[in-house]
Protein backbone atom coordinates (compact mmCIF):
# COMPACT_ATOMS: atom_id res chain seq x y z
CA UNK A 1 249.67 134.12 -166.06
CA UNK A 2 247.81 137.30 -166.81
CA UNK A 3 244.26 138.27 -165.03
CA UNK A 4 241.47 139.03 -166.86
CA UNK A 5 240.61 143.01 -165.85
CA UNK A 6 236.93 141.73 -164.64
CA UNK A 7 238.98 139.40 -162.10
CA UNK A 8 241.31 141.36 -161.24
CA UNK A 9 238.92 143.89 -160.06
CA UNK A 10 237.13 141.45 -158.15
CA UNK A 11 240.39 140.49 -156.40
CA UNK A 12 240.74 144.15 -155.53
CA UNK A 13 237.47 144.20 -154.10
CA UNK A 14 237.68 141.03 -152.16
CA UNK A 15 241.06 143.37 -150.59
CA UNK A 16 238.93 146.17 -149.69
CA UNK A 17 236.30 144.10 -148.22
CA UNK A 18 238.84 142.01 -145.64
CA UNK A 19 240.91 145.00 -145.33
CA UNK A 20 237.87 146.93 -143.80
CA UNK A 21 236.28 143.94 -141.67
CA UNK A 22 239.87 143.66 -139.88
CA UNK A 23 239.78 147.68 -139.61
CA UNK A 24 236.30 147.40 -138.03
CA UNK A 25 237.46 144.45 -135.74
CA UNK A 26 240.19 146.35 -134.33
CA UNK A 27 237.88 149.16 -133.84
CA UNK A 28 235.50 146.97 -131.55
CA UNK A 29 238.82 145.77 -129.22
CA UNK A 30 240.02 149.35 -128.94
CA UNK A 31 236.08 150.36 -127.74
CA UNK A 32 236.21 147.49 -125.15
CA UNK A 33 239.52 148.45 -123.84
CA UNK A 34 238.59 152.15 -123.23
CA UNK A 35 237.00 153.10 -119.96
CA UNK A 36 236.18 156.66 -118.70
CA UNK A 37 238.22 157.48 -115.33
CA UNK A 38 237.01 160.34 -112.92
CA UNK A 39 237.59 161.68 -109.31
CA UNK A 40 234.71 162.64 -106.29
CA UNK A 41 235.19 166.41 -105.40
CA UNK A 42 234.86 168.21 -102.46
CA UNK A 43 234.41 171.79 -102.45
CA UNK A 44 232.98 174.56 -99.96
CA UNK A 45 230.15 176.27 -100.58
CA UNK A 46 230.80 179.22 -102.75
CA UNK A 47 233.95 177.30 -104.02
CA UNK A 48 234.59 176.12 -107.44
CA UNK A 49 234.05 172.63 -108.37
CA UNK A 50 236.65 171.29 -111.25
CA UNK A 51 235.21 167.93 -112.78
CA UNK A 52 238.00 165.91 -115.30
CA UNK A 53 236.99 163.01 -117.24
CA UNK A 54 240.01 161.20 -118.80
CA UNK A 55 240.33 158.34 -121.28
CA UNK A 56 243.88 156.66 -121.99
CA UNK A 57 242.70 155.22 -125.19
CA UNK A 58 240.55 156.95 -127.59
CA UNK A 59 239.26 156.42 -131.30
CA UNK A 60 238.07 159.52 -131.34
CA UNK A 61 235.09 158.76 -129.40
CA UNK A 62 232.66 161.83 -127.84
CA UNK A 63 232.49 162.01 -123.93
CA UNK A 64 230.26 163.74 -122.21
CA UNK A 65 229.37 165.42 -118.62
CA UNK A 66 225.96 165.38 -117.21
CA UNK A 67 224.73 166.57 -113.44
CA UNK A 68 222.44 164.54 -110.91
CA UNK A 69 219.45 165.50 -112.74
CA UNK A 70 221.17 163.64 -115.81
CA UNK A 71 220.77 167.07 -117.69
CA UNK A 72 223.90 167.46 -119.96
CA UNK A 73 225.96 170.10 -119.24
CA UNK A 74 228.76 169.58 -122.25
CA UNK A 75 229.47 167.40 -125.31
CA UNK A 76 232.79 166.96 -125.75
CA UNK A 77 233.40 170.97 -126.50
CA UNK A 78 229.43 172.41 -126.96
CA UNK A 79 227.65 173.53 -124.22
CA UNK A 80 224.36 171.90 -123.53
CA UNK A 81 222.94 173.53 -120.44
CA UNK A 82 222.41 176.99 -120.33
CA UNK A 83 224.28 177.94 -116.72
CA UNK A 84 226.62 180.81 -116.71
CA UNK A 85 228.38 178.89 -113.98
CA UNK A 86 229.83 175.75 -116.03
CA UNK A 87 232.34 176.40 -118.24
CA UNK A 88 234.75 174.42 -120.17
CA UNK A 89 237.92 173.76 -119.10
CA UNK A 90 239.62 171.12 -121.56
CA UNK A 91 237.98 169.33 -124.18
CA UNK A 92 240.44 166.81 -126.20
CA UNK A 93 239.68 162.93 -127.41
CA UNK A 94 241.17 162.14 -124.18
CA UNK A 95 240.14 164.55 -121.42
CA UNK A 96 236.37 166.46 -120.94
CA UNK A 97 237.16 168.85 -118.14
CA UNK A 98 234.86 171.41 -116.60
CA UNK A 99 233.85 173.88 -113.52
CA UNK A 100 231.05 174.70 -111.70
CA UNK A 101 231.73 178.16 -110.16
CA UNK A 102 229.93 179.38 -106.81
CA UNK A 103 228.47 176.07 -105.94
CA UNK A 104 225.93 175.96 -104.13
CA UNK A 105 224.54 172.79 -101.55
CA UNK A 106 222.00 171.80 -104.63
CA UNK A 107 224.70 171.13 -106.61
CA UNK A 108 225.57 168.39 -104.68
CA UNK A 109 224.98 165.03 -105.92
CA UNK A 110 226.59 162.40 -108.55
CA UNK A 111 227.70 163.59 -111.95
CA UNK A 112 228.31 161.18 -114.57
CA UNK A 113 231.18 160.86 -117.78
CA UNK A 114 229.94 158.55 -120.40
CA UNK A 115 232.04 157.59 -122.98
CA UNK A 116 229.85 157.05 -126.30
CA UNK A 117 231.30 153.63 -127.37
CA UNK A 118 229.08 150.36 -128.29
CA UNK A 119 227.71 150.64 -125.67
CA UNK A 120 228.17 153.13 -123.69
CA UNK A 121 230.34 153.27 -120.93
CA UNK A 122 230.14 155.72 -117.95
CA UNK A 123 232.14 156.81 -114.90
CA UNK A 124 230.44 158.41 -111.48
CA UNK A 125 231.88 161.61 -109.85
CA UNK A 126 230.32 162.44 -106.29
CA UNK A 127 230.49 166.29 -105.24
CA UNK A 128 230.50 166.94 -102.24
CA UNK A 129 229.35 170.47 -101.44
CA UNK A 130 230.53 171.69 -97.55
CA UNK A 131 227.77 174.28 -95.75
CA UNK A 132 230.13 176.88 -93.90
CA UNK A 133 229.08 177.75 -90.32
CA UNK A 134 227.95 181.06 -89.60
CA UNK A 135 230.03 182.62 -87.00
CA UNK A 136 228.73 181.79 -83.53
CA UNK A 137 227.33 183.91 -81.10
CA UNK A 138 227.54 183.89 -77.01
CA UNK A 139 224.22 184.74 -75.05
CA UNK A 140 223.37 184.08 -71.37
CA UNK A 141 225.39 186.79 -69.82
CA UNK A 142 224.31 189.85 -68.54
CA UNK A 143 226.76 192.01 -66.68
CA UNK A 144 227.54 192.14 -63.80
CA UNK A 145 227.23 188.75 -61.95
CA UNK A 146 227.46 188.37 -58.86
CA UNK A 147 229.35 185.66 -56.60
CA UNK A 148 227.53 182.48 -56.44
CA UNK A 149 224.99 183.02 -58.78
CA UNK A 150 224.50 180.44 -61.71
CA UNK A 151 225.80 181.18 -65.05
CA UNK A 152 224.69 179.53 -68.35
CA UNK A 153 226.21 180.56 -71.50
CA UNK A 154 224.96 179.34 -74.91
CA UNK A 155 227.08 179.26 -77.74
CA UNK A 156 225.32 178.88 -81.42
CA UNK A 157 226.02 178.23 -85.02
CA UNK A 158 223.83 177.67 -87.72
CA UNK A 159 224.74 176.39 -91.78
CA UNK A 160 226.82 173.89 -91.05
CA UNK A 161 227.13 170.48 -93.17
CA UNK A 162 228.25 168.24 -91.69
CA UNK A 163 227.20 169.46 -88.23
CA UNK A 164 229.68 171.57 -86.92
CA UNK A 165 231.89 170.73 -83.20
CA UNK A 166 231.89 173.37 -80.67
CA UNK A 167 234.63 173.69 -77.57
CA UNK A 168 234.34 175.63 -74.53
CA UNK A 169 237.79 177.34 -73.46
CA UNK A 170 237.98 179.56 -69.92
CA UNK A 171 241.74 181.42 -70.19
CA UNK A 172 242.36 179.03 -73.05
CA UNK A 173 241.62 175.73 -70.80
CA UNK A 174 239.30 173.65 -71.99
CA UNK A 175 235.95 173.13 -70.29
CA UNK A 176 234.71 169.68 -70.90
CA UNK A 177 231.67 169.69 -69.05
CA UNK A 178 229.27 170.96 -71.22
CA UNK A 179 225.53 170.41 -73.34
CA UNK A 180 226.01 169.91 -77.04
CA UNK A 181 222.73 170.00 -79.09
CA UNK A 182 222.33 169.74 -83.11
CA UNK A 183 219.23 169.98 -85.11
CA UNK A 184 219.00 169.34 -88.79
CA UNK A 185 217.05 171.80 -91.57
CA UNK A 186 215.56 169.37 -93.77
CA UNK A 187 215.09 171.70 -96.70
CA UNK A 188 218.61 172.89 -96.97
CA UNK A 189 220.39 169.59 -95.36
CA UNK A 190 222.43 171.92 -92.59
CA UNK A 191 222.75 171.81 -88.96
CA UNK A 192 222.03 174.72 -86.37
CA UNK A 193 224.35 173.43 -83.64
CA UNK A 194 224.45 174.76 -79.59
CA UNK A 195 226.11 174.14 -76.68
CA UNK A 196 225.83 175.24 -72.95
CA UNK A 197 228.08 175.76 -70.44
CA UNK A 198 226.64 175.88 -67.05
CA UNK A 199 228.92 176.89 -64.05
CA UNK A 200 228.38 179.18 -60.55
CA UNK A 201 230.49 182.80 -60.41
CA UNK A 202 233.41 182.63 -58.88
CA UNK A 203 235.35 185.93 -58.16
CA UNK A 204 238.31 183.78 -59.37
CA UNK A 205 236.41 184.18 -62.45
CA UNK A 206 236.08 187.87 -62.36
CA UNK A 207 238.10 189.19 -65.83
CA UNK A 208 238.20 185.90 -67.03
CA UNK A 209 237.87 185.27 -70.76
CA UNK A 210 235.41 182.57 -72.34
CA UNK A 211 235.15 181.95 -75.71
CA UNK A 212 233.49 179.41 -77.86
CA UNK A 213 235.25 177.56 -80.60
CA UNK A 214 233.31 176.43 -83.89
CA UNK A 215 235.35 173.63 -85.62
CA UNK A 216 234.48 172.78 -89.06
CA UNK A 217 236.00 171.25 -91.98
CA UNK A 218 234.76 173.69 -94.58
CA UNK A 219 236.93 176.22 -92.62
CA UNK A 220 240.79 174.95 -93.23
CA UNK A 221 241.85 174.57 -89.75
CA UNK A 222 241.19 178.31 -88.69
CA UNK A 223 238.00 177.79 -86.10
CA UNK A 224 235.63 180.99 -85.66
CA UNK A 225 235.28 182.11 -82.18
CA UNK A 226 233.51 184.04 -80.25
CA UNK A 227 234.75 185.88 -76.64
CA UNK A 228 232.80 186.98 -73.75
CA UNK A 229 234.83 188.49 -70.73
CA UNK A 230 232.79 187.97 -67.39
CA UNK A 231 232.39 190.67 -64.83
CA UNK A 232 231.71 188.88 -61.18
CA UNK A 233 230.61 191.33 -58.02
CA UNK A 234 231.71 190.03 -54.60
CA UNK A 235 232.00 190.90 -51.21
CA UNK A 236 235.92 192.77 -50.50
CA UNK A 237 238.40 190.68 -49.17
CA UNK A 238 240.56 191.84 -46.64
CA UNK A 239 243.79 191.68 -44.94
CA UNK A 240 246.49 193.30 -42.33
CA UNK A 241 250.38 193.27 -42.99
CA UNK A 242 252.76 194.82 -40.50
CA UNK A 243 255.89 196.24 -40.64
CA UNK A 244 257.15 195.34 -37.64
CA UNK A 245 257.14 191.23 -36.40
CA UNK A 246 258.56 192.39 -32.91
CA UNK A 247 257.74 195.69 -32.11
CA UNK A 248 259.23 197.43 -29.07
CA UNK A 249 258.23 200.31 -26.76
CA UNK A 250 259.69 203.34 -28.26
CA UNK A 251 259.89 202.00 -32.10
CA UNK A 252 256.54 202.65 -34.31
CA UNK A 253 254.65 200.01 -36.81
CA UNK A 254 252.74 200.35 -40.27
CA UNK A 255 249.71 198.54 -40.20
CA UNK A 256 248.37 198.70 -44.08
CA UNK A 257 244.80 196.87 -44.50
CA UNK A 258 244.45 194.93 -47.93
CA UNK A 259 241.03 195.01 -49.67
CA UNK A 260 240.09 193.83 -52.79
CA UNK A 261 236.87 193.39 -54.03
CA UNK A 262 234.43 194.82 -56.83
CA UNK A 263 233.11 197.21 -57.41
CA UNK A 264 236.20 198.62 -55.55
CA UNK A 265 235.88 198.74 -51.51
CA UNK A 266 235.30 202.01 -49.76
CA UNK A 267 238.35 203.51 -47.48
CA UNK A 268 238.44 201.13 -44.72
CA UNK A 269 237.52 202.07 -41.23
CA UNK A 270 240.16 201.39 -38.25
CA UNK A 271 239.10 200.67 -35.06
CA UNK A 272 240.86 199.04 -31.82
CA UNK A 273 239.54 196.39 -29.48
CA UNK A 274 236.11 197.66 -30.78
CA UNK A 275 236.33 201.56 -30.32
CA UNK A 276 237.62 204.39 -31.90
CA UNK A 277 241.27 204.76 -31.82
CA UNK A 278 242.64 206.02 -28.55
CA UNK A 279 245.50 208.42 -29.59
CA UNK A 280 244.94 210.24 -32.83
CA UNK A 281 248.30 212.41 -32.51
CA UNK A 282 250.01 208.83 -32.60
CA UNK A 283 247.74 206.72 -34.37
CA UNK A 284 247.32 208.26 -38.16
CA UNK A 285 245.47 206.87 -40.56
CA UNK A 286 246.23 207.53 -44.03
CA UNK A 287 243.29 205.66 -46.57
CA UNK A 288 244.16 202.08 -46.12
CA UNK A 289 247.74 202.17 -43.55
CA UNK A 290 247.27 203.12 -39.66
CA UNK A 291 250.88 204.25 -38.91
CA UNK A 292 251.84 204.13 -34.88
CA UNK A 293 254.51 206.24 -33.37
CA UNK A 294 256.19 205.97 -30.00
CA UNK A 295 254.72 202.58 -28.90
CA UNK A 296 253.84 201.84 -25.46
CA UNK A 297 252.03 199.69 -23.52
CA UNK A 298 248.98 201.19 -23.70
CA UNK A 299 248.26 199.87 -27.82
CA UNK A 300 248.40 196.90 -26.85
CA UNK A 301 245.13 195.05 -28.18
CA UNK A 302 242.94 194.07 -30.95
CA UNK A 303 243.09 196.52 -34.15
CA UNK A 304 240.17 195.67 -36.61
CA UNK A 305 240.08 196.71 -40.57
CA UNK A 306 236.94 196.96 -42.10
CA UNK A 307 236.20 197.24 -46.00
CA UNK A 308 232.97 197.55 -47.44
CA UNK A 309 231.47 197.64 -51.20
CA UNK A 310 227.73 197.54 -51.78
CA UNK A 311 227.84 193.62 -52.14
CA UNK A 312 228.98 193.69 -48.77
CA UNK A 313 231.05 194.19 -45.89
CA UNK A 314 234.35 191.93 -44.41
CA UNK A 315 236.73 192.43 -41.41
CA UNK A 316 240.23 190.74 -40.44
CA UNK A 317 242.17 191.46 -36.79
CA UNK A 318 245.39 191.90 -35.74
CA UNK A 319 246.90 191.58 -32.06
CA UNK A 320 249.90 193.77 -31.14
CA UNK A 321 251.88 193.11 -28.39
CA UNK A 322 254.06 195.83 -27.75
CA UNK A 323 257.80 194.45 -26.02
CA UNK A 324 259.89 196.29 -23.28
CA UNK A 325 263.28 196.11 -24.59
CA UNK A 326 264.86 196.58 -21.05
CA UNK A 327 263.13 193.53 -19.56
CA UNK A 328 264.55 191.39 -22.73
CA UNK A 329 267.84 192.50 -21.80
CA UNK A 330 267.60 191.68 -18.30
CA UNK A 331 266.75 187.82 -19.19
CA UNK A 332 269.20 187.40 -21.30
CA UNK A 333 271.80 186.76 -18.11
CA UNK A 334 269.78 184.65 -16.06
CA UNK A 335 269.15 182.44 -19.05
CA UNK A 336 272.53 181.37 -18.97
CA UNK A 337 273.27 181.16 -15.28
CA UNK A 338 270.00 179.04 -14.56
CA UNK A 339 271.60 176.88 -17.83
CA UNK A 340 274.66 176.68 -15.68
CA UNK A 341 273.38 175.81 -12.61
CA UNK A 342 271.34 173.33 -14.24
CA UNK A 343 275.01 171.45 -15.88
CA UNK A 344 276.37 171.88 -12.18
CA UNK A 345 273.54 170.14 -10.69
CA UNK A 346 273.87 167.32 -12.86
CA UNK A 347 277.47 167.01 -12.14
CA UNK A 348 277.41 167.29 -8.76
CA UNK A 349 274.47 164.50 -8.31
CA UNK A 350 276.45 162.18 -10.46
CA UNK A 351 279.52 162.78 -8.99
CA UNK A 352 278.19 161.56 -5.39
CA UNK A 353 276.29 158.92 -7.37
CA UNK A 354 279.57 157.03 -8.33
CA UNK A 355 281.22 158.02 -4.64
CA UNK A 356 277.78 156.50 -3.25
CA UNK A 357 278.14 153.32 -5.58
CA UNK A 358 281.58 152.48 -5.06
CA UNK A 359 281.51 152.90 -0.97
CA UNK A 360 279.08 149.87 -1.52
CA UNK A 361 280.67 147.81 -3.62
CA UNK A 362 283.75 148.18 -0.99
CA UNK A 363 281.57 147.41 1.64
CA UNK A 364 280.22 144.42 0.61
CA UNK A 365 283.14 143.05 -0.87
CA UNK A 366 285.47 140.14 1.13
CA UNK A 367 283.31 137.45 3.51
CA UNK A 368 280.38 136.74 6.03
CA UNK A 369 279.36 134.20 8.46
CA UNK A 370 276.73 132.00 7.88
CA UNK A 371 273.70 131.34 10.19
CA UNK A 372 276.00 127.74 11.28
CA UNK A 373 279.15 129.96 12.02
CA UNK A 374 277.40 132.34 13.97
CA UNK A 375 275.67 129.36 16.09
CA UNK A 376 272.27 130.46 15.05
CA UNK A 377 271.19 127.40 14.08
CA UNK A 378 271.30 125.44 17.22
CA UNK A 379 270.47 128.27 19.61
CA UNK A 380 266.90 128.34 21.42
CA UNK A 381 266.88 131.71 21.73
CA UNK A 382 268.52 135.19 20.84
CA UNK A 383 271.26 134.83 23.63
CA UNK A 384 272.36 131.96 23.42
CA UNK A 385 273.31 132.28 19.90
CA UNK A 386 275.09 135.22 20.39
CA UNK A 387 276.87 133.47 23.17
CA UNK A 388 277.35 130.57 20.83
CA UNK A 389 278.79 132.60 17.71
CA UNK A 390 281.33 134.15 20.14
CA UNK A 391 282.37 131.24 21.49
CA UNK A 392 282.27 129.97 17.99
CA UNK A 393 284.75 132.33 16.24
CA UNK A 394 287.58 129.60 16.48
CA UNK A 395 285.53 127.04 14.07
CA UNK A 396 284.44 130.23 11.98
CA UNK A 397 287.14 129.98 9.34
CA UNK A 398 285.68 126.69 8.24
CA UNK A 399 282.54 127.92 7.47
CA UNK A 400 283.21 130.99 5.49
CA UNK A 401 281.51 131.62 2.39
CA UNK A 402 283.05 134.14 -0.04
CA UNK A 403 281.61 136.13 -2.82
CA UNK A 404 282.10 138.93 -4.80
């Protein structure tokens, strides 16, 4: 059967028509399965912020960037907003990327993809925008301090965001008890953060460094510090050390006198038992050592070391006892013969101890007579039992009584 050309090019435009409607149909599913996908960013202040914008399936669809203030800053490869800071990094059907160089904290905020498809469908990037800390600074100290006095060191850093952490370290130990104080600049959104650390001088302290560690997350794990080394003044302190534990007559001793203080002592000053020194030919002193020749019995006493700085004055003693040699010697015998005499006394008491004890057991060993042998019992008086136990010394073997 032939057409007629009038229906056959109906039939070709009936085609067309269905041919299109199921083109535009697949065009709409396509739209609805397409969905803008984007990151939140953190940079540091000063950094460079990269925002990407992908789509997995496109139809050639525009996407487009825009910042907090929903200005736009591209469309898909034209440049909207005039900002010599944005610039385009990709632009294809399915990526829109771009950076924001030298970011500052008012660039913070959400940014938005939208994907021009009926209708429109958008994805939110958050930057975040980190305010560095300044580097911090130590005040409180004024050199020098002296011993006992109350120290309070403040530590500060200011531009932070988030607020910033600050540690206390003495020597590189950690001081934990310490003030921590943050206060917030509304305008800029940043924190000025301080910290205290309150403590008395100690001479132990004297040379000691302190520093203050800022902690922040804008600064990559490498803290700022600051370092202040403290300076204490205190009195000196002072001691004797001799060269000789047991010094005899005839030998000679080095007594050197230990001071330490700051600022550094003056030479000390030697005296003995609370004069000048006796004997200056034997008794020398050289700045801080009093050297002795040719003891005798005449040093003996109290020698006194004094050191003084102008924080103050301190003392220590020592006692010498000078030894006679001989007279050491000549105990040294006698020790051992009173030891002797000592064993031989034992012996000898418990030698006649054991003669003493076994005389008695001898003695008392074998039989006696009872009160009835003897003829106590029956006598009236003293005589006649006497009388009676003589008389009674034939009948005595029956009333023996042994024992051991």
């Amino acid at each position: 059967m032939r057409l007629k050309p009038g229906a056959l090019l109906r039939f070709y435009s009936l085609c067309g028509i269905l041919v299109q409607v199921a083109a535009t149909k697949n065009k709409a599913r396509g739209s609805q399965g397409q969905f803008p996908l984007t990151q939140n960013v953190t940079v540091v202040e000063g950094g460079t912020a990269n925002l990407t914008c992908r789509v997995d399936q496109n139809d050639n669809t525009s996407l487009q960037w825009s910042n907090p203030a929903q200005q736009t800053l591209y469309f898909d490869d034209k440049k909207a907003l005039r900002d010599n800071r944005i610039e385009l990094v990709r632009a294809s059907w399915h990526e829109l990327s771009i950076s924001v160089s030298d970011v500052s904290l008012s660039d913070e905020g959400q940014y938005t993809c939208s994907l021009f498809t009926m209708p429109v469908k958008t994805s939110k990037a958050f930057l975040t925008v980190l305010g560095v800390p300044e580097k911090p600074q130590i005040t409180g100290f004024t050199s020098p301090v002296m011993e006992g006095e109350r120290m309070q060191l403040t530590c500060k850093t200011s531009g932070s965001k988030p607020a910033a952490d600050i540690r206390w370290f003495k020597n590189d130990k950690e001081v934990k008890d310490v003030k921590y104080l943050k206060e917030e600049d509304a305008v800029r959104k940043t924190f000025t953060v301080s910290s205290t650390l309150d403590f008395l001088a100690d001479r132990s302290d004297d040379g000691a460094v302190v520093s203050c560690r800022v902690d922040h997350e804008s600064l990559n794990s490498t803290p700022q510090i600051a370092m202040q080394v403290l300076e204490i003044h205190y009195t000196p302190l002072v001691k004797i050390i001799s060269s000789n534990s047991w010094p005899e007559e005839g030998q000679s001793i080095i007594l050197t006198c230990e001071s330490k203080g700051k600022p550094v002592p003056e030479p000390v000053l030697w005296t003995k038992d609370g004069g000048e020194l006796p004997d200056p030919e034997r008794m020398v002193v050289n700045g801080r050592v009093l050297s002795i020749s040719f003891l005798n019995k005449t040093d003996n006493g109290t020698y006194r070391c004094e050191a003084k700085n102008p924080i103050g004055r301190n003392s220590t003693e020592y006692v010498l006892i000078v030894h006679d040699p001989n007279a050491l010697a000549g105990q040294t015998g006698p020790d051992h013969a009173l030891i002797g005499g000592i064993v031989a006394v034992v012996v000898f008491v418990t030698l006649c101890s054991i003669i003493l004890l076994g005389r008695y057991l001898a003695r008392h060993k074998g039989t006696y007579l009872t009160n009835e042998a003897k003829g106590a019992e029956d006598a009236p008086d003293a005589d006649t039992a006497i009388i009676n136990a003589e008389g009674s010394q034939v009948n005595a073997e029956e009333k023996k009584e042994y024992f051991i």
